[in-house]
C-alpha atoms as a PDB file:
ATOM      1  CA  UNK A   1     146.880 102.016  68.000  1.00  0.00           C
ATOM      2  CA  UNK A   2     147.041  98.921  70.172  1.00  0.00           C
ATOM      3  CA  UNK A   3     145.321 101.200  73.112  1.00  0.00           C
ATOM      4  CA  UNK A   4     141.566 101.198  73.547  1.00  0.00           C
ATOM      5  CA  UNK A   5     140.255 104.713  75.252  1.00  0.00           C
ATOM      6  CA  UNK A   6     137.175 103.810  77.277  1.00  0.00           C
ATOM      7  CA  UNK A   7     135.451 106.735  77.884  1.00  0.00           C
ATOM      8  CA  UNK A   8     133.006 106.564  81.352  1.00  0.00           C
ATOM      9  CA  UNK A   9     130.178 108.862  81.001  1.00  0.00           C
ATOM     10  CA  UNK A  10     128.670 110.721  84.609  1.00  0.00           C
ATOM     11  CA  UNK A  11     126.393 107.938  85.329  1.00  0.00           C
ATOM     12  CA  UNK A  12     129.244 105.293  85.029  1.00  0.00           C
ATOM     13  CA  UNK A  13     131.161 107.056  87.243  1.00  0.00           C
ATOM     14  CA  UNK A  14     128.301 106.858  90.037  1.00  0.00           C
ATOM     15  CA  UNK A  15     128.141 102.632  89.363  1.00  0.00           C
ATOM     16  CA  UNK A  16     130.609 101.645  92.029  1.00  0.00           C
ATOM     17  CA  UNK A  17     128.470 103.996  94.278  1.00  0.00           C
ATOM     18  CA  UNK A  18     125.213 102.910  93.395  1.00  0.00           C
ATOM     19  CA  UNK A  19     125.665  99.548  92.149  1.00  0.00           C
ATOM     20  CA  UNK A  20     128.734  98.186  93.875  1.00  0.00           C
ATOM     21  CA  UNK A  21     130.560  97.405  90.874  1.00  0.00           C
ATOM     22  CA  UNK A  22     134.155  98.018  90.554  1.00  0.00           C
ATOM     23  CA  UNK A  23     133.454  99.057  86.923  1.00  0.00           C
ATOM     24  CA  UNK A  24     137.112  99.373  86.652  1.00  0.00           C
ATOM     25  CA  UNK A  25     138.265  95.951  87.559  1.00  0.00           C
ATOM     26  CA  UNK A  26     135.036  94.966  85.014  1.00  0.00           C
ATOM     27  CA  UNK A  27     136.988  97.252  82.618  1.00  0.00           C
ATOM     28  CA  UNK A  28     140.186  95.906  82.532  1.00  0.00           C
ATOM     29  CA  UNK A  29     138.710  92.391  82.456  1.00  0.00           C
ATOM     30  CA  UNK A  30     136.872  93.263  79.049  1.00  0.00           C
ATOM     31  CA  UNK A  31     139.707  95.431  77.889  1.00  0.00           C
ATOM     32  CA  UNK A  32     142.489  94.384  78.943  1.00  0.00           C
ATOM     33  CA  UNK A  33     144.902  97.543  77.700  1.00  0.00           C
ATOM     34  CA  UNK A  34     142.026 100.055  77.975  1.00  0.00           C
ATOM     35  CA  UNK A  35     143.329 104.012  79.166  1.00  0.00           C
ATOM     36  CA  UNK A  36     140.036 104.384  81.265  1.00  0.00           C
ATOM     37  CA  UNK A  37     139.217 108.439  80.834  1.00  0.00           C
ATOM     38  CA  UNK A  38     136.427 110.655  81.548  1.00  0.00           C
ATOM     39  CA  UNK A  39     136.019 113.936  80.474  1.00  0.00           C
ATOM     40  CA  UNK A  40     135.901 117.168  82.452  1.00  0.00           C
ATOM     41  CA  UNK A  41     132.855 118.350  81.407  1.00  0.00           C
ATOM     42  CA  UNK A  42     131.390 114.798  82.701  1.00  0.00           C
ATOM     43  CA  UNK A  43     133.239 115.650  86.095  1.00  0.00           C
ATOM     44  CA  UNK A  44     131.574 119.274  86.266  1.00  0.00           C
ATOM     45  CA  UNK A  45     127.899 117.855  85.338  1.00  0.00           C
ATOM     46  CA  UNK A  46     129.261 115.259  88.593  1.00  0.00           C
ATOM     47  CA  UNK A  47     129.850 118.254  90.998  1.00  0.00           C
ATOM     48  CA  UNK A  48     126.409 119.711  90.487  1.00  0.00           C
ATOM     49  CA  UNK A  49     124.840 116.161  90.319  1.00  0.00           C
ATOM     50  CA  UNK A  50     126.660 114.972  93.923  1.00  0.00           C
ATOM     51  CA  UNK A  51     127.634 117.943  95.398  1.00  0.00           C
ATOM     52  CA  UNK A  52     128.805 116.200  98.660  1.00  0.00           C
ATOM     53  CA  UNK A  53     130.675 112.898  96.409  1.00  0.00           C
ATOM     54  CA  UNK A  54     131.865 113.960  93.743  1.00  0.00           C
ATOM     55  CA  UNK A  55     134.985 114.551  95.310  1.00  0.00           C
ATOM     56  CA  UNK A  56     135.295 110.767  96.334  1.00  0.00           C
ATOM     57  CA  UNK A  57     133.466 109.223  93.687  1.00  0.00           C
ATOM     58  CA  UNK A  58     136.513 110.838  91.343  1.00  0.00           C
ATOM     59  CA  UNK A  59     139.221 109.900  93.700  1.00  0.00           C
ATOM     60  CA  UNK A  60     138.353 106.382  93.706  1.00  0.00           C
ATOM     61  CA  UNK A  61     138.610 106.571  89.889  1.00  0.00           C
ATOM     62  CA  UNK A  62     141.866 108.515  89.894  1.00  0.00           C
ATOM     63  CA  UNK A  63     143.169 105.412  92.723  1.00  0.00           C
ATOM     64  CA  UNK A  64     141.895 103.004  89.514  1.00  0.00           C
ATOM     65  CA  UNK A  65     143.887 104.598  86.837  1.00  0.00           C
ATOM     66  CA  UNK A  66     140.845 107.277  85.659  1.00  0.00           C
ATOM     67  CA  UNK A  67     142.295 110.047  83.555  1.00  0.00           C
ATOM     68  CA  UNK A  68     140.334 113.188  83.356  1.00  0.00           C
ATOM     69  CA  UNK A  69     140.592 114.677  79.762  1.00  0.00           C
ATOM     70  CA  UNK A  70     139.866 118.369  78.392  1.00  0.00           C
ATOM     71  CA  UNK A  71     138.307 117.563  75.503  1.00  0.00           C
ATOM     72  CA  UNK A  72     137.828 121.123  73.692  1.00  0.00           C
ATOM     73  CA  UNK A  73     135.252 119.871  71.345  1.00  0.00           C
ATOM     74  CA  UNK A  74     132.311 122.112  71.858  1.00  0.00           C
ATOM     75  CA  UNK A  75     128.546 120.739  72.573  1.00  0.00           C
ATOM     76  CA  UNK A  76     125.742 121.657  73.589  1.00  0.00           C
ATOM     77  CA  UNK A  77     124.875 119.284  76.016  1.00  0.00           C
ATOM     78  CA  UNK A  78     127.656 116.627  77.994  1.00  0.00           C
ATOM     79  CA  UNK A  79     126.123 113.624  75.958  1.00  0.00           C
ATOM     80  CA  UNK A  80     126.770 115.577  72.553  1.00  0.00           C
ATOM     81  CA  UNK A  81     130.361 116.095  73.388  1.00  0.00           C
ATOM     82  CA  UNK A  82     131.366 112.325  74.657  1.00  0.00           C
ATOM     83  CA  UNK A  83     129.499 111.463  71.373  1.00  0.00           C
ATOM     84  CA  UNK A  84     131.700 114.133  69.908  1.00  0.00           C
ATOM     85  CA  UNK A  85     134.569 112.922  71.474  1.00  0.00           C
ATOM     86  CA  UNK A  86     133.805 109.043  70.709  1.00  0.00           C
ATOM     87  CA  UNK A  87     133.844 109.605  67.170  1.00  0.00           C
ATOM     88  CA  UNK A  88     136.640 111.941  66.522  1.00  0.00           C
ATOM     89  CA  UNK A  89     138.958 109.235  69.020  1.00  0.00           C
ATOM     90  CA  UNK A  90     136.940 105.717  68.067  1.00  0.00           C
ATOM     91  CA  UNK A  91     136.799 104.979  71.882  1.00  0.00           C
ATOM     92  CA  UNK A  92     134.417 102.399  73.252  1.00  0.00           C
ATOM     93  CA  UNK A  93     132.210 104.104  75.939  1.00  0.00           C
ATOM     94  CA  UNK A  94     130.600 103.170  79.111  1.00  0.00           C
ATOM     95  CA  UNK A  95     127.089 104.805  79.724  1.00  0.00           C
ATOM     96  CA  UNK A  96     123.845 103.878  81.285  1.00  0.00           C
ATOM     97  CA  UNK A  97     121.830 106.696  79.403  1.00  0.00           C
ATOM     98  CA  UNK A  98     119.782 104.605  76.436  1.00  0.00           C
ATOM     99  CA  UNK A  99     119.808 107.724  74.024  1.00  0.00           C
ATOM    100  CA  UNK A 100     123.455 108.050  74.767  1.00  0.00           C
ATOM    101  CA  UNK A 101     123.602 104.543  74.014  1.00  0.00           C
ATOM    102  CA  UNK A 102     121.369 104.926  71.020  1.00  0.00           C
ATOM    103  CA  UNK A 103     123.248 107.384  69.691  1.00  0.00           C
ATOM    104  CA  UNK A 104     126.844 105.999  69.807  1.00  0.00           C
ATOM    105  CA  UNK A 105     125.832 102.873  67.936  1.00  0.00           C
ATOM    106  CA  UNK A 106     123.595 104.804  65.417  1.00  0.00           C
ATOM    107  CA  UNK A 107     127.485 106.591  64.881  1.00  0.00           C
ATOM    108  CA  UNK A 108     129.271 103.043  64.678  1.00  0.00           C
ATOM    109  CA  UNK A 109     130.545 102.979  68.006  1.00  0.00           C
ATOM    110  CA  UNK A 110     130.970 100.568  70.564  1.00  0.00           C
ATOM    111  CA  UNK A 111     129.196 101.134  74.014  1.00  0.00           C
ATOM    112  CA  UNK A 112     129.844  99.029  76.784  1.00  0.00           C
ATOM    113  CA  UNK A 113     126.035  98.268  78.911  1.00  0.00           C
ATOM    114  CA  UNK A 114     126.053  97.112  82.174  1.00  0.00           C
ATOM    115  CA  UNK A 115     124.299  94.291  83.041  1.00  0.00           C
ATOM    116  CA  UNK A 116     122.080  92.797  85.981  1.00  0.00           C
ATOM    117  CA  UNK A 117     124.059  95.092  87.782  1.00  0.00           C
ATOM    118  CA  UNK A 118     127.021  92.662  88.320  1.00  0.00           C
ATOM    119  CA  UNK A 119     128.560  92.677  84.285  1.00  0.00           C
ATOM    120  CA  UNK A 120     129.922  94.695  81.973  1.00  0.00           C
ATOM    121  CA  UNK A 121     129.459  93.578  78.111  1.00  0.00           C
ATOM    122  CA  UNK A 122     130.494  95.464  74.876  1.00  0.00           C
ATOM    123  CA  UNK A 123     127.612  96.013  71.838  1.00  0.00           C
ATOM    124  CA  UNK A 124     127.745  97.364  69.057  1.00  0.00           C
END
């Protein structure tokens, strides 16, 4: 599979909001052949998060190539299912939540961390 999935958690999503980081230029940079996807359950914890946004804040990633996946694996919590998710498809993920974090690499993963709010770099 010569595609990377990079899978943006609900915080990444809010980055180019908050931080003024086009985190999917940054992306593309890093990963050059990356499908950038979210999932819907990250776009429904969005909606109750930024009631008023969410609405733009997923347009802007739709305009940037975002695809919104249905990922059927069930979870108790959002976090649980992109870990879910990251395992079953091996896709490096973006996140700003450190027990996300911690628990992607504890599962082998790759995470990509933002940092000094101007950089994108993978660990793991």
């Amino acid at each position: 599979m010569s595609r990377l999935d990079v899978l943006l958690d609900t915080n990444a999503l809010l980055i180019p909001f908050q931080f003024g980081l086009d985190v999917y230029e940054k992306i593309k940079e890093l990963v050059p052949k990356a499908r950038i996807i979210t999932l819907s359950s990250c776009v429904e914890e969005l909606k109750k998060k930024k009631p008023r946004r969410w609405e733009s804040i997923v347009a802007l990633g739709m305009q940037k190539g975002l695809k919104i996946i249905e990922s059927l694996l069930k979870a108790e919590t959002v976090d649980d299912e992109i870990l879910k998710y990251a395992v079953k498809h091996k896709c490096l993920v973006l996140t700003l939540d450190k027990e996300l974090k911690k628990k992607l690499l504890n599962a082998s993963l790759r995470v990509i961390i933002m940092r000094q709010k101007r950089y994108l770099r993978v660990i793991g």
